[in-house]
C-alpha atoms as a PDB file:
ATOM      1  CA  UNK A   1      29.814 -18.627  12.857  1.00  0.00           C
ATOM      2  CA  UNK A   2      32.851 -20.877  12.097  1.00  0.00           C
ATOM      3  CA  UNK A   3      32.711 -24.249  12.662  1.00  0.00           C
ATOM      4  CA  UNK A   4      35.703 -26.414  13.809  1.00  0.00           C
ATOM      5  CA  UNK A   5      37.611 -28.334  10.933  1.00  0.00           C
ATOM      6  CA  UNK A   6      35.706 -31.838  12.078  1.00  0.00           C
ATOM      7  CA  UNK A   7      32.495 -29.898  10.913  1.00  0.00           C
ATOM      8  CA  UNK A   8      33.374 -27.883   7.912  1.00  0.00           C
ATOM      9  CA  UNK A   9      32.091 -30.531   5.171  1.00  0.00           C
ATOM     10  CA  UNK A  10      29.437 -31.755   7.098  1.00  0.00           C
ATOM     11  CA  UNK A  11      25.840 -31.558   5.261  1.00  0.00           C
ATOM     12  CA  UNK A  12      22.776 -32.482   6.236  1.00  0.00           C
ATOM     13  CA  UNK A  13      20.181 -35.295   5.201  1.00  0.00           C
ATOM     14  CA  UNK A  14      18.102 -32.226   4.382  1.00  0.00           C
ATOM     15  CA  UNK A  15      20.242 -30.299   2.256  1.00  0.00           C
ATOM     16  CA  UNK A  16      21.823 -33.335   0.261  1.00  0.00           C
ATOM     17  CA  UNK A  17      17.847 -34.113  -0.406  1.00  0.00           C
ATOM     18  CA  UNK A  18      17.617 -30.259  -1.679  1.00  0.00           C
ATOM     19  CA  UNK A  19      20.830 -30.751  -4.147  1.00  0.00           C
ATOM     20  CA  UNK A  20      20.115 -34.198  -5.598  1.00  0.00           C
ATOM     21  CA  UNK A  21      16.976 -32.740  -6.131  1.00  0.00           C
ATOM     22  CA  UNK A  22      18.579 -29.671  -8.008  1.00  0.00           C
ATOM     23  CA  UNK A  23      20.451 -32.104 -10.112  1.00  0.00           C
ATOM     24  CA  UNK A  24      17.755 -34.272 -11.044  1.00  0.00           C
ATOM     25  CA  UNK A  25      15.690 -31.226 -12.169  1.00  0.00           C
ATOM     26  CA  UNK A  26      18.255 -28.345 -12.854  1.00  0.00           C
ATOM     27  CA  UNK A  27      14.918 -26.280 -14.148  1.00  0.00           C
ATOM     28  CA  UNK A  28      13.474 -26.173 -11.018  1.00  0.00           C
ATOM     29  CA  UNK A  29      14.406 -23.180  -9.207  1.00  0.00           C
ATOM     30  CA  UNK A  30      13.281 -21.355 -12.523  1.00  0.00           C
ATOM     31  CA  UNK A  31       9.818 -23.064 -11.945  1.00  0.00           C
ATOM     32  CA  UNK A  32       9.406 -21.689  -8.582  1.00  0.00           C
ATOM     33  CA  UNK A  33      10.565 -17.936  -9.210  1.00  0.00           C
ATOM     34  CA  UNK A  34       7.410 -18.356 -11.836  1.00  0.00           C
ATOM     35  CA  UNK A  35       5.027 -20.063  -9.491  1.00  0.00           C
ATOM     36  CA  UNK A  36       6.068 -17.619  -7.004  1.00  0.00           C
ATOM     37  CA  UNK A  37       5.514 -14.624  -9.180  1.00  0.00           C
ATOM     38  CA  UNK A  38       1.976 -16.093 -10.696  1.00  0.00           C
ATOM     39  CA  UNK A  39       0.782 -16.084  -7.341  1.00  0.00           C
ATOM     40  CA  UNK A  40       2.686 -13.384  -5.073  1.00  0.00           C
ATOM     41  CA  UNK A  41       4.248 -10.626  -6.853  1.00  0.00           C
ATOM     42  CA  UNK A  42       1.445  -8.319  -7.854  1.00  0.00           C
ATOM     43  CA  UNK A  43       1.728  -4.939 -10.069  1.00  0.00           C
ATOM     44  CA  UNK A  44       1.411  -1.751  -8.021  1.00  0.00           C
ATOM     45  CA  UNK A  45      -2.163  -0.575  -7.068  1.00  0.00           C
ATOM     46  CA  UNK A  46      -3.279   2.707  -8.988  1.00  0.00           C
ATOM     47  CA  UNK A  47      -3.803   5.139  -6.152  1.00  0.00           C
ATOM     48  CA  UNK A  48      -6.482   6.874  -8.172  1.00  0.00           C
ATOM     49  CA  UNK A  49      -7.996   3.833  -9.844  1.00  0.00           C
ATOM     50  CA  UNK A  50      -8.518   2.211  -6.302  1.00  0.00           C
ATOM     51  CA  UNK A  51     -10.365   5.675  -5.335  1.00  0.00           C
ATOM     52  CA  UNK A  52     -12.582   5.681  -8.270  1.00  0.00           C
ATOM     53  CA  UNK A  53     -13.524   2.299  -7.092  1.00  0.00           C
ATOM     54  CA  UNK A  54     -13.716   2.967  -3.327  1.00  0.00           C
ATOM     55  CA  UNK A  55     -16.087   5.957  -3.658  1.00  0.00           C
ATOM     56  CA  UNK A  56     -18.285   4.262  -5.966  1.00  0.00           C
ATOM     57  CA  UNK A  57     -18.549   0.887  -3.904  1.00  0.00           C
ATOM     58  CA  UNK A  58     -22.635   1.115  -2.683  1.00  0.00           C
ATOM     59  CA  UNK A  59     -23.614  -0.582   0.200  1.00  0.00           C
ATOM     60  CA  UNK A  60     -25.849  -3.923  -0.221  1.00  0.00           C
ATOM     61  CA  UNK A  61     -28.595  -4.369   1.956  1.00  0.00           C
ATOM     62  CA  UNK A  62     -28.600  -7.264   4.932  1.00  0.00           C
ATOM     63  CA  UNK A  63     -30.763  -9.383   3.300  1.00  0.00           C
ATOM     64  CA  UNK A  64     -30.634  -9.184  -0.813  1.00  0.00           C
ATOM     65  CA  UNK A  65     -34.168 -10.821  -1.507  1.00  0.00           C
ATOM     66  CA  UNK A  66     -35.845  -8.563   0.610  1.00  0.00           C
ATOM     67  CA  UNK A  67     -37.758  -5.990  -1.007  1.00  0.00           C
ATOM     68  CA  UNK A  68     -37.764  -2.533   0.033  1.00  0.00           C
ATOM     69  CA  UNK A  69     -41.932  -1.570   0.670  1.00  0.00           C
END
């Protein structure tokens, strides 16, 4: 969407916040692709692993300190 020319260099409080902010700390984006992958981007799931694990998986009863008589 083109704006007319009265608009074209207009920023926002907003995004001259986000590029001070940039300036001030030009190692930040690289600090949140890292925080972003520590905490989001996970390694593929083993198909067969997870099976092992699923079929194995027992049941635990309702109440654990119960003893079975």
């Amino acid at each position: 969407m083109k704006f007319s020319k009265q608009f074209q260099l207009y920023e926002s409080e907003a995004t001259l916040f986000i590029n001070g902010l940039k300036q001030a700390n030009p190692k930040l984006e690289q600090d949140q692709r890292e925080g972003r992958a520590l905490l989001w981007d996970k390694a593929p799931i083993d198909l067969d692993n997870q099976q092992r694990v699923d079929e194995s998986h027992i049941d635990q009863q309702a109440y654990v300190y119960q003893t079975k008589s």
